[in-house]
PDB file of N, CA and C in Angstrom:
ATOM      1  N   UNK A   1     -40.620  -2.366 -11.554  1.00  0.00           N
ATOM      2  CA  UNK A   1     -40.054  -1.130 -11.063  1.00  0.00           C
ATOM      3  C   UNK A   1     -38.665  -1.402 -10.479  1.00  0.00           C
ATOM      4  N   UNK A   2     -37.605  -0.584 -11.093  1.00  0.00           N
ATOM      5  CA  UNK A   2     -36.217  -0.818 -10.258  1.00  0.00           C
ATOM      6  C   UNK A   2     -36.333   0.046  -9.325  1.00  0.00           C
ATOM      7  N   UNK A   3     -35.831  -0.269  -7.822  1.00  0.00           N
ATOM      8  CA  UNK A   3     -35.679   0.299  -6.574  1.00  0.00           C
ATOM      9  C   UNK A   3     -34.473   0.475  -6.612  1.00  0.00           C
ATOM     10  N   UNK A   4     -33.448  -0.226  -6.934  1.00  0.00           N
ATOM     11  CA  UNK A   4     -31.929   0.643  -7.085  1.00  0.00           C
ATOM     12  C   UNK A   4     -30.738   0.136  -8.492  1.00  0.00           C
ATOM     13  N   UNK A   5     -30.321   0.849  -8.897  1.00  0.00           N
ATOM     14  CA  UNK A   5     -29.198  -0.018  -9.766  1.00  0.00           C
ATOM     15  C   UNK A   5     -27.876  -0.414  -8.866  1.00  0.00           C
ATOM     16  N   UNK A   6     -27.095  -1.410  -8.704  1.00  0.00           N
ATOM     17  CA  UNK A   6     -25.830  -1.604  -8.591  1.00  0.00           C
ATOM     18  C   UNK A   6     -24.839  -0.850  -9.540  1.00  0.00           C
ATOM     19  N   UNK A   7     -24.079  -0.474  -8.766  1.00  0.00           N
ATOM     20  CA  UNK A   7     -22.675   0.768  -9.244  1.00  0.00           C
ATOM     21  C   UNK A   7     -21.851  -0.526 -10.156  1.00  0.00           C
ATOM     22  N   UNK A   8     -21.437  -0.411 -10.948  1.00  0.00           N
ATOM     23  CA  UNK A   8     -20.412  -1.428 -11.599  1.00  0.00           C
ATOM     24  C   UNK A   8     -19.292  -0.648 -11.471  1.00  0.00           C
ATOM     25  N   UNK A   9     -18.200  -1.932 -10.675  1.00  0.00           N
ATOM     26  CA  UNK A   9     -16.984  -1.157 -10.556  1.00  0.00           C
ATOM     27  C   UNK A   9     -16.379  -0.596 -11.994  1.00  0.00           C
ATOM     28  N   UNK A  10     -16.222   0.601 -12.226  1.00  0.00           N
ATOM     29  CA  UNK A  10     -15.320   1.366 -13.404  1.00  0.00           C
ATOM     30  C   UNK A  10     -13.247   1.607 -13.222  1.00  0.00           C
ATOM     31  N   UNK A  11     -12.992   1.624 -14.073  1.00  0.00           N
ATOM     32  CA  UNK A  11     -11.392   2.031 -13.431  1.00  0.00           C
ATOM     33  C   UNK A  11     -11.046   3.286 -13.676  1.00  0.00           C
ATOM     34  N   UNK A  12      -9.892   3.744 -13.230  1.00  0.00           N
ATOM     35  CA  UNK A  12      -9.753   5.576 -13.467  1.00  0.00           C
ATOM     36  C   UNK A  12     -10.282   6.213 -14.816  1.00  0.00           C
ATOM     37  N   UNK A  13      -9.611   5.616 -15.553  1.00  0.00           N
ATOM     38  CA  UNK A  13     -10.393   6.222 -17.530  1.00  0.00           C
ATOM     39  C   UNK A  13     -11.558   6.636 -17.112  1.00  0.00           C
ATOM     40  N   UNK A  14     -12.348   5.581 -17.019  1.00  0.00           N
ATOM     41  CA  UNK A  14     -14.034   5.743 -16.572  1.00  0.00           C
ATOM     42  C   UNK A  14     -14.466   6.568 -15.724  1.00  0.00           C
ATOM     43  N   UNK A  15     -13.746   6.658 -14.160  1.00  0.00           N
ATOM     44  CA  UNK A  15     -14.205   7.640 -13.617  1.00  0.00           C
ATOM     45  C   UNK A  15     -13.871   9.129 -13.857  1.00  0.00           C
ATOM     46  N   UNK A  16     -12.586   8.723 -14.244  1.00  0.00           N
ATOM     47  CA  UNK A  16     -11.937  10.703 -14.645  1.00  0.00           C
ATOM     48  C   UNK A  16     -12.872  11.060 -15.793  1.00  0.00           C
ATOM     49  N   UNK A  17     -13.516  10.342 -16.327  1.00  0.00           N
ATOM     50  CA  UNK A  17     -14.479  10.665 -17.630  1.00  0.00           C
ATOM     51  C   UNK A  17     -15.960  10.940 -17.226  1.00  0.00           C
ATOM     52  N   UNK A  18     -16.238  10.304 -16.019  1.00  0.00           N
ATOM     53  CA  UNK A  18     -17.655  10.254 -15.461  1.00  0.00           C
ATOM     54  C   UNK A  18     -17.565  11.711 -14.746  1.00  0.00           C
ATOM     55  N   UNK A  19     -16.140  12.449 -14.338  1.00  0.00           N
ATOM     56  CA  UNK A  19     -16.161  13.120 -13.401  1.00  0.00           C
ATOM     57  C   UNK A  19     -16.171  13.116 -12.193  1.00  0.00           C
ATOM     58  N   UNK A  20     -16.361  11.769 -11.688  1.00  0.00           N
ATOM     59  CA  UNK A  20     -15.753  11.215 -10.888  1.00  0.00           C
ATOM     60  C   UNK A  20     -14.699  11.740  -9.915  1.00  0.00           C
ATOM     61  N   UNK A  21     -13.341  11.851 -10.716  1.00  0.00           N
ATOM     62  CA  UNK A  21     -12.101  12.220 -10.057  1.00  0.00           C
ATOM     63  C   UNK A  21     -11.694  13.144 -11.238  1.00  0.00           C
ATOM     64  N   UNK A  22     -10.712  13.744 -10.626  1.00  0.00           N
ATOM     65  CA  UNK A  22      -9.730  14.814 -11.269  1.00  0.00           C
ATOM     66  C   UNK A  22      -8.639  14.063 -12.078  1.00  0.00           C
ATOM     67  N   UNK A  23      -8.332  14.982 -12.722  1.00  0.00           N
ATOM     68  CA  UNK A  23      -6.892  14.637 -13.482  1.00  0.00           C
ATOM     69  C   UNK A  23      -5.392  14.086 -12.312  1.00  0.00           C
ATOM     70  N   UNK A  24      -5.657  14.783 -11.475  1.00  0.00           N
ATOM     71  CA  UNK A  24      -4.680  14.250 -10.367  1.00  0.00           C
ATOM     72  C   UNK A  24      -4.796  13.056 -10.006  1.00  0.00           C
ATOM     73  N   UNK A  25      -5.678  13.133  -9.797  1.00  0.00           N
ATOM     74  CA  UNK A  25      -6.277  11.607  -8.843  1.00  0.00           C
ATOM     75  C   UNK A  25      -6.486  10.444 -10.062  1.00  0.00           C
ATOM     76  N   UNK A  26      -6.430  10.856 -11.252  1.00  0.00           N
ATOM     77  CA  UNK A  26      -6.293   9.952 -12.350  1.00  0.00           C
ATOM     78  C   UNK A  26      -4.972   9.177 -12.176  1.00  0.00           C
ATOM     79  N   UNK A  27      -4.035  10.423 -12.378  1.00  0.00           N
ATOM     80  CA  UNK A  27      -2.683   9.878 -12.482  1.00  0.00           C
ATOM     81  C   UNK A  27      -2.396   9.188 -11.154  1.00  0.00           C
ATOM     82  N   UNK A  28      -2.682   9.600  -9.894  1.00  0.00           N
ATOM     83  CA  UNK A  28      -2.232   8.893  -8.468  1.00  0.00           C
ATOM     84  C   UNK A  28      -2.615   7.138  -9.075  1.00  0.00           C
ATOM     85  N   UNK A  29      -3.656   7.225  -9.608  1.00  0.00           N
ATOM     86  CA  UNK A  29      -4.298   5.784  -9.844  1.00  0.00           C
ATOM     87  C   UNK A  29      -3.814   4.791 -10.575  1.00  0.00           C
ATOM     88  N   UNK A  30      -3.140   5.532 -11.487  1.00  0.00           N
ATOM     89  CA  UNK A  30      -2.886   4.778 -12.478  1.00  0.00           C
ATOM     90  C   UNK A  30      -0.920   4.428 -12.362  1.00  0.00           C
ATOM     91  N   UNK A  31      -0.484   5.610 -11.682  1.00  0.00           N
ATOM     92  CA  UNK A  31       0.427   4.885 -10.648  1.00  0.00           C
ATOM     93  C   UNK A  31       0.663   3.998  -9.734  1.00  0.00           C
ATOM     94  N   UNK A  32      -0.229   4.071  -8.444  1.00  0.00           N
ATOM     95  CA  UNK A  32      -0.780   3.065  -7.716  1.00  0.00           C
ATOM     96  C   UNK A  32      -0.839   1.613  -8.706  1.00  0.00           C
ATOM     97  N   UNK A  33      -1.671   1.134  -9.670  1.00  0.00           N
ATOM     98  CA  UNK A  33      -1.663   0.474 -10.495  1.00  0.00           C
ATOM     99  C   UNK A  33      -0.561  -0.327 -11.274  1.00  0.00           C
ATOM    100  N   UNK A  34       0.164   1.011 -11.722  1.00  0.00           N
ATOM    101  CA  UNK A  34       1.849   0.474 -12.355  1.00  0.00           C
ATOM    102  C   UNK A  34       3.028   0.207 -10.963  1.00  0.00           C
ATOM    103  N   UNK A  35       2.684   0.362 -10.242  1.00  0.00           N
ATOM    104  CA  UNK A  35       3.643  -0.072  -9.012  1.00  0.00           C
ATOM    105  C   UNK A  35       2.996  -1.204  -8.292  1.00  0.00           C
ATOM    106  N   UNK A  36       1.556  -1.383  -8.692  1.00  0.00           N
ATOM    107  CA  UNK A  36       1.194  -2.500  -7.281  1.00  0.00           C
ATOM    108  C   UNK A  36       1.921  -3.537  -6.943  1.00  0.00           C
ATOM    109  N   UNK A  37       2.371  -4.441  -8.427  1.00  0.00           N
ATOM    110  CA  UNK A  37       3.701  -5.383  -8.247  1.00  0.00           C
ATOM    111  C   UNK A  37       4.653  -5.528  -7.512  1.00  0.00           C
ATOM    112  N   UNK A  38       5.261  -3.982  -6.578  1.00  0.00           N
ATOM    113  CA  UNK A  38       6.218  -3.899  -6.247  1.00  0.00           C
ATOM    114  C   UNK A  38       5.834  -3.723  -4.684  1.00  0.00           C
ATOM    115  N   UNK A  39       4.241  -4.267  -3.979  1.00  0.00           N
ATOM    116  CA  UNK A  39       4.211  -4.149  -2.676  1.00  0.00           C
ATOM    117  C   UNK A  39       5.464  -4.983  -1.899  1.00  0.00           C
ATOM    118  N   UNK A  40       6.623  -5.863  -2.333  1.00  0.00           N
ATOM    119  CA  UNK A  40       7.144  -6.391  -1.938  1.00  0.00           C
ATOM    120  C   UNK A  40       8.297  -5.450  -0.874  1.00  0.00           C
ATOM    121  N   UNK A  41       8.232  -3.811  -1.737  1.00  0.00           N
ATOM    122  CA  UNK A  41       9.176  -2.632  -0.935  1.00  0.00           C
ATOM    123  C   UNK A  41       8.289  -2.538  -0.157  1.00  0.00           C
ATOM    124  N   UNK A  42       9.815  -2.063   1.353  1.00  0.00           N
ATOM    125  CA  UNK A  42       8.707  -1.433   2.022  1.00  0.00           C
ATOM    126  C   UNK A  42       7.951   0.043   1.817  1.00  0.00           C
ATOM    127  N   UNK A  43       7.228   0.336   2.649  1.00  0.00           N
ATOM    128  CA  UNK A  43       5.912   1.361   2.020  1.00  0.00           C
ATOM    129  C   UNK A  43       6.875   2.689   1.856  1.00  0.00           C
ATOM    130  N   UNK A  44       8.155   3.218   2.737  1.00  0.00           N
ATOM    131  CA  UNK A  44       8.397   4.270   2.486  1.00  0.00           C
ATOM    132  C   UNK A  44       9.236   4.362   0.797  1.00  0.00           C
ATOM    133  N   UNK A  45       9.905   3.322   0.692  1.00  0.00           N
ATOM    134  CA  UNK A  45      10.370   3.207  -0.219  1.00  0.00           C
ATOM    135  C   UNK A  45       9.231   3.527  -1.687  1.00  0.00           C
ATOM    136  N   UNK A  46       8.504   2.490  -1.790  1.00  0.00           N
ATOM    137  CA  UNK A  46       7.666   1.831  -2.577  1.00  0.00           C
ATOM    138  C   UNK A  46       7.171   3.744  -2.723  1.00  0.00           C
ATOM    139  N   UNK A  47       6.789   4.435  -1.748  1.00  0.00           N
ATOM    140  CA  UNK A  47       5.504   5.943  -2.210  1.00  0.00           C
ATOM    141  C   UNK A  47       6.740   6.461  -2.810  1.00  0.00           C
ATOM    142  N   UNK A  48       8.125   6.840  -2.308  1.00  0.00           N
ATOM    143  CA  UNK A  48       8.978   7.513  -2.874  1.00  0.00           C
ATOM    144  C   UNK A  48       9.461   6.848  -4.708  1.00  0.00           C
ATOM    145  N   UNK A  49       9.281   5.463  -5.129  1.00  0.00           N
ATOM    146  CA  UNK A  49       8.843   4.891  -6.657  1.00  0.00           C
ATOM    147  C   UNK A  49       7.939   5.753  -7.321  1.00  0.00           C
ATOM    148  N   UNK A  50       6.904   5.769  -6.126  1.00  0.00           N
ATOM    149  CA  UNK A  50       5.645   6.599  -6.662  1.00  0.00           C
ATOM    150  C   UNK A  50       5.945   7.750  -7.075  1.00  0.00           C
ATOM    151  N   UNK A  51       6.397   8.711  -6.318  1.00  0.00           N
ATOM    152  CA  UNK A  51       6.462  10.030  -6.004  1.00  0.00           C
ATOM    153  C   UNK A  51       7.080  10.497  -7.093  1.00  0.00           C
ATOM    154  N   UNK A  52       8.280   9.163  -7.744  1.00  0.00           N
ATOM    155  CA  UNK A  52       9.287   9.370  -8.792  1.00  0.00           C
ATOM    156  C   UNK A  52       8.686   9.741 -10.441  1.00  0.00           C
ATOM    157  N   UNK A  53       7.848   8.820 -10.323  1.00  0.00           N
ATOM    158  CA  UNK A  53       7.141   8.570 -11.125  1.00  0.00           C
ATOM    159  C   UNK A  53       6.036   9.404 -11.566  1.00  0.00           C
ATOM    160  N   UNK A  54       5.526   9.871 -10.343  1.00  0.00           N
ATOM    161  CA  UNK A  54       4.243  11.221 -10.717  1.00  0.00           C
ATOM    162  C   UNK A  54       5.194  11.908 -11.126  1.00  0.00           C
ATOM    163  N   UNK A  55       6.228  12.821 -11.030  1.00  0.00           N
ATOM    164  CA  UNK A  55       7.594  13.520 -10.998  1.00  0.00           C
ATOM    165  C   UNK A  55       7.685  13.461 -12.754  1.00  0.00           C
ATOM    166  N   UNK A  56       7.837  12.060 -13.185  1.00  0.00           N
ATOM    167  CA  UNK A  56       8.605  11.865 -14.532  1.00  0.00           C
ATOM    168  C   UNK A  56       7.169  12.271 -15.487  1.00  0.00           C
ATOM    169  N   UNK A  57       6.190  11.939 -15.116  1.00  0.00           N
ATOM    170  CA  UNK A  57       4.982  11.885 -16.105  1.00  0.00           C
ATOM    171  C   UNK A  57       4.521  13.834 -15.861  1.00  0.00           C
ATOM    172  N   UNK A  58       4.788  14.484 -14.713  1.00  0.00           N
ATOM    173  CA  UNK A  58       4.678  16.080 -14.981  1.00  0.00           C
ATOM    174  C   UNK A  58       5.496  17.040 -15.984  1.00  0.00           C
ATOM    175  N   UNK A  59       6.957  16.241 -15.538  1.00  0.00           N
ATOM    176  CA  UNK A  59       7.969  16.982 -16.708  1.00  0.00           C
ATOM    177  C   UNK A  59       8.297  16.077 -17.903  1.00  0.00           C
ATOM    178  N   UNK A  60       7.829  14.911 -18.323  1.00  0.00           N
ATOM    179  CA  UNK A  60       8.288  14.588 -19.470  1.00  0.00           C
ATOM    180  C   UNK A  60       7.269  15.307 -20.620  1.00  0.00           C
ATOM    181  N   UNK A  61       7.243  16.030 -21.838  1.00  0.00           N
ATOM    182  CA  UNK A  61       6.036  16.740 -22.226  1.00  0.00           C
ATOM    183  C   UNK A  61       5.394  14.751 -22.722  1.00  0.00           C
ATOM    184  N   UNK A  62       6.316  13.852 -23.312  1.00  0.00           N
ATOM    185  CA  UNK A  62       6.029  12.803 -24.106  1.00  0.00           C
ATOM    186  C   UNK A  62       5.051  12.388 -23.153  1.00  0.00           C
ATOM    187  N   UNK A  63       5.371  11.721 -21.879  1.00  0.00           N
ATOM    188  CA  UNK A  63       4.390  11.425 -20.962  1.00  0.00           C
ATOM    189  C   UNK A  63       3.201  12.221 -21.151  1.00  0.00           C
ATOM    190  N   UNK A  64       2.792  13.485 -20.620  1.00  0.00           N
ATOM    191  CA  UNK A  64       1.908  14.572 -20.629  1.00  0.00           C
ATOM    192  C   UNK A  64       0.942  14.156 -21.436  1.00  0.00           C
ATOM    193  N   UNK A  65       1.647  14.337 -22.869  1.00  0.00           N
ATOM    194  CA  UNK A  65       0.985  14.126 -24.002  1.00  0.00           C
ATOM    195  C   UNK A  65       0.034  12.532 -24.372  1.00  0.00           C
ATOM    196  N   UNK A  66       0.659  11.836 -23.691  1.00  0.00           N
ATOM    197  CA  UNK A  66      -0.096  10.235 -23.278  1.00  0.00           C
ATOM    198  C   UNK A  66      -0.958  10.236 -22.172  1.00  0.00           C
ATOM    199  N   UNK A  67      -1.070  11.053 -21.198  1.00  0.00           N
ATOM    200  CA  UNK A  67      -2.200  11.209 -20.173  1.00  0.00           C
ATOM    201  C   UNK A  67      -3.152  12.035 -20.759  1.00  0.00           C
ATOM    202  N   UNK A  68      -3.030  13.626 -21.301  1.00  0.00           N
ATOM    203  CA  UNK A  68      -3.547  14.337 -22.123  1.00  0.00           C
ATOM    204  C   UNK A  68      -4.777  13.237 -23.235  1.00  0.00           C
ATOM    205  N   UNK A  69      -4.051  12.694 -24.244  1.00  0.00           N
ATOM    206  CA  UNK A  69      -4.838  11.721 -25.020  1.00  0.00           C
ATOM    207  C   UNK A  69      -5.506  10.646 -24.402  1.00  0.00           C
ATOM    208  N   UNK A  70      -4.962   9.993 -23.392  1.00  0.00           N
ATOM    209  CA  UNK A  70      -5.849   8.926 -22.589  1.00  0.00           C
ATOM    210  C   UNK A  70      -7.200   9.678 -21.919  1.00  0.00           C
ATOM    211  N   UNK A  71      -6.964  10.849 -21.792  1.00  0.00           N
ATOM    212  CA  UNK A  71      -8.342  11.442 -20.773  1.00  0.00           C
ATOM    213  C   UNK A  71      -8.998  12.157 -21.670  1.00  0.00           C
ATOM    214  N   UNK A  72      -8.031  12.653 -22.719  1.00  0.00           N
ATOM    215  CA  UNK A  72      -8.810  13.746 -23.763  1.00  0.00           C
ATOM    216  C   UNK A  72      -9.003  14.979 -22.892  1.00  0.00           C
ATOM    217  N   UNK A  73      -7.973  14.984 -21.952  1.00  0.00           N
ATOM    218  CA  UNK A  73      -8.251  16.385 -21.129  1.00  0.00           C
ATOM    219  C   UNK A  73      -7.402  17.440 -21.371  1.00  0.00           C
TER     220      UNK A  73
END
């Protein structure tokens, strides 16, 4: 008899697919992710990279269209 399963860590794909998280919180993630390299800025700097970046992937449609197909959403 199993008494519990262990959660296996998943990454955003997986959870925005499980339902998990939203489409927002996809992209926060997968930003977070493409910037982690750069903890070397400091933090105000480094969220405003971020901020740039959520920014470029809302209005580029090309971007859009690559989050769109990655989530199938």
């Amino acid at each position: 008899m199993v008494v519990g399963v262990a959660r296996i860590a998943s990454g955003p794909l997986e959870r925005f697919r499980a339902g998990e998280i939203d489409l927002e919180t996809y992209v926060d993630l997968k930003v977070k992710e493409a910037t982690a390299h750069l903890d070397r800025f400091p933090a105000p700097e480094l969220e405003k990279m971020r901020a740039i970046l959520r920014a470029q992937i809302a209005e580029q449609p090309e971007l859009r269209e690559w989050v769109r197909r990655a989530t199938k959403a």
